[in-house]
C-alpha atoms as a PDB file:
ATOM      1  CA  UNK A   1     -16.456 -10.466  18.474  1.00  0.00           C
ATOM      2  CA  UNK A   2     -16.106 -12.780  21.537  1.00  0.00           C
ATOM      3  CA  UNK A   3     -12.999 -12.329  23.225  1.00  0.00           C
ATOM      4  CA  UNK A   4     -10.758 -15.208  22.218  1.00  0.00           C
ATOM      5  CA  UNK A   5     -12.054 -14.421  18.733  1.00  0.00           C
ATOM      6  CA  UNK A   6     -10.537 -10.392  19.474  1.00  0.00           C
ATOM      7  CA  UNK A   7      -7.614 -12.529  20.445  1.00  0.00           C
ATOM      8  CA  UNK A   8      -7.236 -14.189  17.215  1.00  0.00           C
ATOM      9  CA  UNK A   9      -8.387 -11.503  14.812  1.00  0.00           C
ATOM     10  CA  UNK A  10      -5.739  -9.761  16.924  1.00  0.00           C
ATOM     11  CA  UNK A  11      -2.931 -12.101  16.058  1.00  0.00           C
ATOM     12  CA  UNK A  12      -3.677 -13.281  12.709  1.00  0.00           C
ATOM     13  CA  UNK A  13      -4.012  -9.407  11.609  1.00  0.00           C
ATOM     14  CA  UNK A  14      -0.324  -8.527  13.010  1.00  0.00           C
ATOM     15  CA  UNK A  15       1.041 -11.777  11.658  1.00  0.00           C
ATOM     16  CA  UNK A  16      -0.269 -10.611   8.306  1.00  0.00           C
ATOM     17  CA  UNK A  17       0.532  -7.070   8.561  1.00  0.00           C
ATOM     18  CA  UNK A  18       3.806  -7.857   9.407  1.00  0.00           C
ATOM     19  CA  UNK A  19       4.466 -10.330   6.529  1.00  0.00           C
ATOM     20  CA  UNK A  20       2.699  -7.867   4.471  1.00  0.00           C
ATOM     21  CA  UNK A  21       5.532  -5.260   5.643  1.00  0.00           C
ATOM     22  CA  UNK A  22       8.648  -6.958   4.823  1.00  0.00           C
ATOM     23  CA  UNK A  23       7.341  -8.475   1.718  1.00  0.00           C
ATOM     24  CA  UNK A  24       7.033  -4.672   1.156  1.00  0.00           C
ATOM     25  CA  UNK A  25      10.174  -3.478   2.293  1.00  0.00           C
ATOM     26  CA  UNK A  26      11.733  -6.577   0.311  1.00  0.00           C
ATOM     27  CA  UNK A  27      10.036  -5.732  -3.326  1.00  0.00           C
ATOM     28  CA  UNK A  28      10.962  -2.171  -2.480  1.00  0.00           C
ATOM     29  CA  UNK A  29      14.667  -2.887  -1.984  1.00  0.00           C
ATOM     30  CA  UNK A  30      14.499  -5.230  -5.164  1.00  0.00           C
ATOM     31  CA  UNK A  31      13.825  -2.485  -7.114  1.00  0.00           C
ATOM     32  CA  UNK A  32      15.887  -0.094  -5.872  1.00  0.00           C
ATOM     33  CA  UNK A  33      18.884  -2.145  -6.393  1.00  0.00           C
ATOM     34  CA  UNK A  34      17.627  -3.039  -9.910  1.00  0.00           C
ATOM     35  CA  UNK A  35      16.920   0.459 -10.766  1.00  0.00           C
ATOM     36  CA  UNK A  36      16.143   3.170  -8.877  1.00  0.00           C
ATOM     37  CA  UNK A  37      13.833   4.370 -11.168  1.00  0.00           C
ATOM     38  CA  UNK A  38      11.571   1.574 -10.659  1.00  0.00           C
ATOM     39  CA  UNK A  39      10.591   2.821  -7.372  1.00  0.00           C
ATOM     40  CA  UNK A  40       8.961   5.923  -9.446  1.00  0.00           C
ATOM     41  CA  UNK A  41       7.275   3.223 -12.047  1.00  0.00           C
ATOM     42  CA  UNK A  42       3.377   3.130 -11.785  1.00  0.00           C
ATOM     43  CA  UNK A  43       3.491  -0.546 -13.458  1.00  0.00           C
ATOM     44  CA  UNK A  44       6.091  -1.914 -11.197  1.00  0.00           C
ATOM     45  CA  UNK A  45       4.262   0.179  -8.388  1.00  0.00           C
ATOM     46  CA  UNK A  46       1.049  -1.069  -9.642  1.00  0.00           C
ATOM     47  CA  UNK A  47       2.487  -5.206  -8.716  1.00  0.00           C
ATOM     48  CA  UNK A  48       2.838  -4.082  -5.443  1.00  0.00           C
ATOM     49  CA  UNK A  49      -1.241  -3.968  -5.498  1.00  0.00           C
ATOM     50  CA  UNK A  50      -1.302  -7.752  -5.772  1.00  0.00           C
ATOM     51  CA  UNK A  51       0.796  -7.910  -2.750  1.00  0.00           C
ATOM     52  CA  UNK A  52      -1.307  -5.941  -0.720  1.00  0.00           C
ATOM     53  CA  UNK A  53      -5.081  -7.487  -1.982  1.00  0.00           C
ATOM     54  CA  UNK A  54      -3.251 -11.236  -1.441  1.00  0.00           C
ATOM     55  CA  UNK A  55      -2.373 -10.485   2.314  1.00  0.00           C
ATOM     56  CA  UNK A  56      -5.589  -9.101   3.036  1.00  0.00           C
ATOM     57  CA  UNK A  57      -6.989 -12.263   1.483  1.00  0.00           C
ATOM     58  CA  UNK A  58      -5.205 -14.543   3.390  1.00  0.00           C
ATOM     59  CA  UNK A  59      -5.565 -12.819   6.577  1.00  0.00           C
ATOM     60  CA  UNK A  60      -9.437 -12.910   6.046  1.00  0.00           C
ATOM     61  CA  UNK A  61      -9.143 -16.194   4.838  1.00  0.00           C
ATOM     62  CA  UNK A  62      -6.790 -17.415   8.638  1.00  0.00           C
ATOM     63  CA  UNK A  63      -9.043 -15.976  10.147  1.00  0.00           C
ATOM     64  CA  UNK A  64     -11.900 -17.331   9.395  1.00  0.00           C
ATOM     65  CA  UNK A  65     -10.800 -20.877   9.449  1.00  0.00           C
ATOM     66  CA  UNK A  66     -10.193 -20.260  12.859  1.00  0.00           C
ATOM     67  CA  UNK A  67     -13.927 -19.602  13.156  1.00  0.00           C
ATOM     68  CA  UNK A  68     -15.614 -22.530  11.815  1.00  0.00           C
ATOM     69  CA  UNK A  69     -15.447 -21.724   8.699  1.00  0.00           C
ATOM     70  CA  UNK A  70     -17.615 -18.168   8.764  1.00  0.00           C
ATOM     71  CA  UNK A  71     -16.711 -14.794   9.096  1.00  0.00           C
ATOM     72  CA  UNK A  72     -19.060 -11.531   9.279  1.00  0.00           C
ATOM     73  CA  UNK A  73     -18.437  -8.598   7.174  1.00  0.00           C
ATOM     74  CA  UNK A  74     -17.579  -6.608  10.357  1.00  0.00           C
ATOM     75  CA  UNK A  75     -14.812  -9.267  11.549  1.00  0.00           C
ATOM     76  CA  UNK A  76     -13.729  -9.666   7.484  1.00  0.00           C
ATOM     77  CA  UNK A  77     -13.312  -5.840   7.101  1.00  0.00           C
ATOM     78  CA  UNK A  78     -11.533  -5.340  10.312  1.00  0.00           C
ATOM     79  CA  UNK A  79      -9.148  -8.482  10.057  1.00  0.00           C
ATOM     80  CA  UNK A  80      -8.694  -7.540   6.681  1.00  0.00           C
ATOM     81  CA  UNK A  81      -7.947  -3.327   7.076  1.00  0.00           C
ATOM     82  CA  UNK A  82      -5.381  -3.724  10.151  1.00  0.00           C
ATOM     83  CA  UNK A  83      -3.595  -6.604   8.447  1.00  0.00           C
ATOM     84  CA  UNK A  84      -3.035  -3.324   6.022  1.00  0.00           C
ATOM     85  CA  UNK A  85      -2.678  -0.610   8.085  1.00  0.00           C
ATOM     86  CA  UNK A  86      -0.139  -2.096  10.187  1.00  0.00           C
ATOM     87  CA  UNK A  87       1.689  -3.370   7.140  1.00  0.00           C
ATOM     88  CA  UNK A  88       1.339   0.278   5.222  1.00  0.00           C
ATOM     89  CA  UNK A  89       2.812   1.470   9.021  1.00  0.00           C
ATOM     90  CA  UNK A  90       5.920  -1.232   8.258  1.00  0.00           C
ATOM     91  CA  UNK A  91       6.426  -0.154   4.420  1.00  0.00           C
ATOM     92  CA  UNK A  92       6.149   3.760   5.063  1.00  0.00           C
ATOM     93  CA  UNK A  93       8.255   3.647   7.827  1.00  0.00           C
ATOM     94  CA  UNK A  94      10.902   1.600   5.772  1.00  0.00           C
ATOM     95  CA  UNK A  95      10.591   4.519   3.162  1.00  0.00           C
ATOM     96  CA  UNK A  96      11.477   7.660   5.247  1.00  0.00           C
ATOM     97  CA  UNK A  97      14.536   5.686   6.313  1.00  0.00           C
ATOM     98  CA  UNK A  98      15.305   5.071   3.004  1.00  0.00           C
ATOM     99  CA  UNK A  99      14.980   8.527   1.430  1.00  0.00           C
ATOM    100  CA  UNK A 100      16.229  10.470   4.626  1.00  0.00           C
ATOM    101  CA  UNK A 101      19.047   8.135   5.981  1.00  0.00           C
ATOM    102  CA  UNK A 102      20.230   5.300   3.397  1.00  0.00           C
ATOM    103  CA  UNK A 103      19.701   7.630  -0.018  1.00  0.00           C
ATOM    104  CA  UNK A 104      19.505  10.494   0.422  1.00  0.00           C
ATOM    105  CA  UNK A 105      19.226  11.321  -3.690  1.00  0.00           C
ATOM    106  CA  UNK A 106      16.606   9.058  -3.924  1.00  0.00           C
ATOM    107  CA  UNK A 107      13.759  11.513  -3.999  1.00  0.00           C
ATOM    108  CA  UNK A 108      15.518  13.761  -6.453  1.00  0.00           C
ATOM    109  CA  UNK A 109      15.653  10.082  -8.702  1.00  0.00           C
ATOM    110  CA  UNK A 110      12.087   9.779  -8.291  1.00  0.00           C
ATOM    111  CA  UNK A 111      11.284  13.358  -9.215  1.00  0.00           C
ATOM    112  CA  UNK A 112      13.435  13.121 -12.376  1.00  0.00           C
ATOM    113  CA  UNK A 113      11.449   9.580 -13.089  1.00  0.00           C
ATOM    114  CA  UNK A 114       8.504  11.180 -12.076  1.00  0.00           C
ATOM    115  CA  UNK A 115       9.055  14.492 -14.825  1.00  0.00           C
ATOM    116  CA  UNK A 116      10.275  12.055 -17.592  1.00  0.00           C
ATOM    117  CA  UNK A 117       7.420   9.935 -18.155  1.00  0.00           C
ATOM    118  CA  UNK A 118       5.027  12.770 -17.018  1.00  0.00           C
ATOM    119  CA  UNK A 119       7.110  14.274 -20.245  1.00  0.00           C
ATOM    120  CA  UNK A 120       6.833  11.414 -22.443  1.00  0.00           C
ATOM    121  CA  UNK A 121       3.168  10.812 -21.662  1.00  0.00           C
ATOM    122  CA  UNK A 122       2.014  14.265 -22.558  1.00  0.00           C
ATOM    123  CA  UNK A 123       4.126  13.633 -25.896  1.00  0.00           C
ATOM    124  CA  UNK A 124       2.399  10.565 -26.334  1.00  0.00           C
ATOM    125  CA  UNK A 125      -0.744  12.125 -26.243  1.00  0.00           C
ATOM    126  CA  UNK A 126       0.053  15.095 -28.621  1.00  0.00           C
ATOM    127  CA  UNK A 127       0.352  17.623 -26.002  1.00  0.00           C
ATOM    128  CA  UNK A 128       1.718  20.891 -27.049  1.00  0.00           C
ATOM    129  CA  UNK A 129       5.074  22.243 -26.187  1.00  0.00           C
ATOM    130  CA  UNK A 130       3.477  25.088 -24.345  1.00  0.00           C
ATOM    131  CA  UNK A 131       1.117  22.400 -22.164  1.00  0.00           C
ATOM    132  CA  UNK A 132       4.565  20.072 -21.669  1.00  0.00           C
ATOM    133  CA  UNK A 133       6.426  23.252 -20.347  1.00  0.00           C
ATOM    134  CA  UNK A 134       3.448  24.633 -17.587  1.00  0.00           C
ATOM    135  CA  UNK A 135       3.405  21.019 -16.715  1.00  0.00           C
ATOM    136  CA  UNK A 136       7.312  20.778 -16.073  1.00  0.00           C
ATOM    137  CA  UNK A 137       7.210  24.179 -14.296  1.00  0.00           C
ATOM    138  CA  UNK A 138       4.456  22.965 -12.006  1.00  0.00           C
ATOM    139  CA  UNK A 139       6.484  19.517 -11.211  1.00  0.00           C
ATOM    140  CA  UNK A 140       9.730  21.133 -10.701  1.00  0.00           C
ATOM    141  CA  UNK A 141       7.896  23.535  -8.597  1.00  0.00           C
ATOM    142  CA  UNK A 142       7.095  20.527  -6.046  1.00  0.00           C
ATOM    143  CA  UNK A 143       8.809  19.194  -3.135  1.00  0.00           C
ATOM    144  CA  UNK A 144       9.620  15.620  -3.376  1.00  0.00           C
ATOM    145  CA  UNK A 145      11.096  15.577   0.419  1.00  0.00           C
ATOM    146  CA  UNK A 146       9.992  13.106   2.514  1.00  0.00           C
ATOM    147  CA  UNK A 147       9.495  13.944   6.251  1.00  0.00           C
ATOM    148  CA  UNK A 148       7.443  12.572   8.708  1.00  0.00           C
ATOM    149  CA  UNK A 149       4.768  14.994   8.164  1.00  0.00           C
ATOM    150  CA  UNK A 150       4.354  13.940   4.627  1.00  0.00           C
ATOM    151  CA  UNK A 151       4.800  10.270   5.939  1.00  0.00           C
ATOM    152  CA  UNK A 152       1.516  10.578   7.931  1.00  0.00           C
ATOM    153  CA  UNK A 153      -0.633  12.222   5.646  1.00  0.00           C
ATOM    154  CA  UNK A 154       0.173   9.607   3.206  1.00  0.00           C
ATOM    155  CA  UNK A 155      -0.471   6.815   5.156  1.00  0.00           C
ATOM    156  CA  UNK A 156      -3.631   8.233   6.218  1.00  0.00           C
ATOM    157  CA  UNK A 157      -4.747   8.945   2.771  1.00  0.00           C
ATOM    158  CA  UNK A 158      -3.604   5.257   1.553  1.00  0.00           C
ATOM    159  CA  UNK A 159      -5.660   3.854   5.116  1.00  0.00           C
ATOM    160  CA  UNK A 160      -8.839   5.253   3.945  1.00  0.00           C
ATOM    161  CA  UNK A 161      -7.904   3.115   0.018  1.00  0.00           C
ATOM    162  CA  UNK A 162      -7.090   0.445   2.361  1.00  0.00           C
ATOM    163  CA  UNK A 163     -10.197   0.918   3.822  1.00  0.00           C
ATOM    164  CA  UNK A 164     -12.551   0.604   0.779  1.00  0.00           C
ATOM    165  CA  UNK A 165     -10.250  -2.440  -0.551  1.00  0.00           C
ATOM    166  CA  UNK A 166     -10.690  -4.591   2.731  1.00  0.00           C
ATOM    167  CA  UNK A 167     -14.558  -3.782   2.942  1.00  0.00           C
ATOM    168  CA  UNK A 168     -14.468  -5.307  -0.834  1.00  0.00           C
ATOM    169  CA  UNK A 169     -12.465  -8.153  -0.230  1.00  0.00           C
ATOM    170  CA  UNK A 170     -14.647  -8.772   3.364  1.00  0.00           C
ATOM    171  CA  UNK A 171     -17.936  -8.571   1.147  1.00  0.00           C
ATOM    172  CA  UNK A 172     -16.631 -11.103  -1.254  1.00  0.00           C
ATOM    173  CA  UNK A 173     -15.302 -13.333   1.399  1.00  0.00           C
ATOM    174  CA  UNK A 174     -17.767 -12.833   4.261  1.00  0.00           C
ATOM    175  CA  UNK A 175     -19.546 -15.905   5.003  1.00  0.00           C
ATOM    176  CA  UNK A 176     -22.933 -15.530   8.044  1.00  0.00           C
ATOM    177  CA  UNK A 177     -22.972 -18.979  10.575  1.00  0.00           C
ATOM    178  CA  UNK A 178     -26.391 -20.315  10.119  1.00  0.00           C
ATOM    179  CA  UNK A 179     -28.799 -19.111  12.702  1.00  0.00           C
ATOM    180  CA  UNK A 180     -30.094 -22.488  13.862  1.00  0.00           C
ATOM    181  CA  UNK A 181     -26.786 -23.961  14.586  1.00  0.00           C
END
């Protein structure tokens, strides 16, 4: 990338990261306040996908218009990946304050969710009593506190997602300039 283009893959991915963030942090406090328990939900987490796949798309998309129109998969995937890192950086910061300073029950709420329909999925599926109760023993066994350690190594496991879902996206959207041009 030519250096006013660093400059604007620079600032359209932090403007999109950012809004990516507090849309985060927003939807997160949404459901808290609704419930709680929604915070422990994998459909309502599963929404928060769309988010995620619709700011890398329009930071891709920004981007691109700034370039005439055309984009290469290297300047799509990068635009596209620190858009989410630095708005996975905004929403995982936003939770350790939330389960360490503003509720500090929360992650024995999410546990409980998190044991319930672990519980009601294995009856679903016909599981045995003896299956349900290893499987209760193992999930009570685990720590659901979040500290920064914890914080990090999630983030850098959800990068590497983020990752693999910007190099899609960039592939799809990725457009080469014409070489006579």
């Amino acid at each position: 990338m030519e250096n006013q283009a660093v400059k604007e893959f620079r600032s359209v991915a932090l403007k999109w990261g950012v809004i990516s963030g507090l849309v985060s942090i927003l939807y997160t406090i949404l459901l808290y306040v609704i419930d709680a328990k929604l915070l422990a939900s994998g459909t309502w987490t599963s929404l928060s996908m769309v988010f995620i796949i619709t700011f890398i798309v329009l930071s891709i998309k920004e981007f691109k218009l700034t370039q005439e129109g055309y984009i290469s998969l290297s300047e799509a995937l990068f635009t596209g990946f620190f858009t989410f890192v630095i708005g996975s950086l905004i929403s995982a910061l936003f939770g350790y304050l939330l389960m360490n300073f503003i509720d500090t029950n929360l992650p024995i709420i999410i546990k409980d969710t998190v044991i319930e329909n672990a519980v009601a999925m294995m009856q679903k599926f016909g599981a045995s009593e003896a299956d349900i109760s290893k499987a209760l023993e193992r999930l009570n066994e685990q720590d659901y506190s979040v500290t920064l350690k914890r914080v990090g190594l999630n983030f850098l496991g959800t990068s590497a997602f983020g990752f693999v879902l910007s190099f899609i996206v960039a592939a799809i959207m990725k457009k080469k300039r014409p070489v006579f041009e």
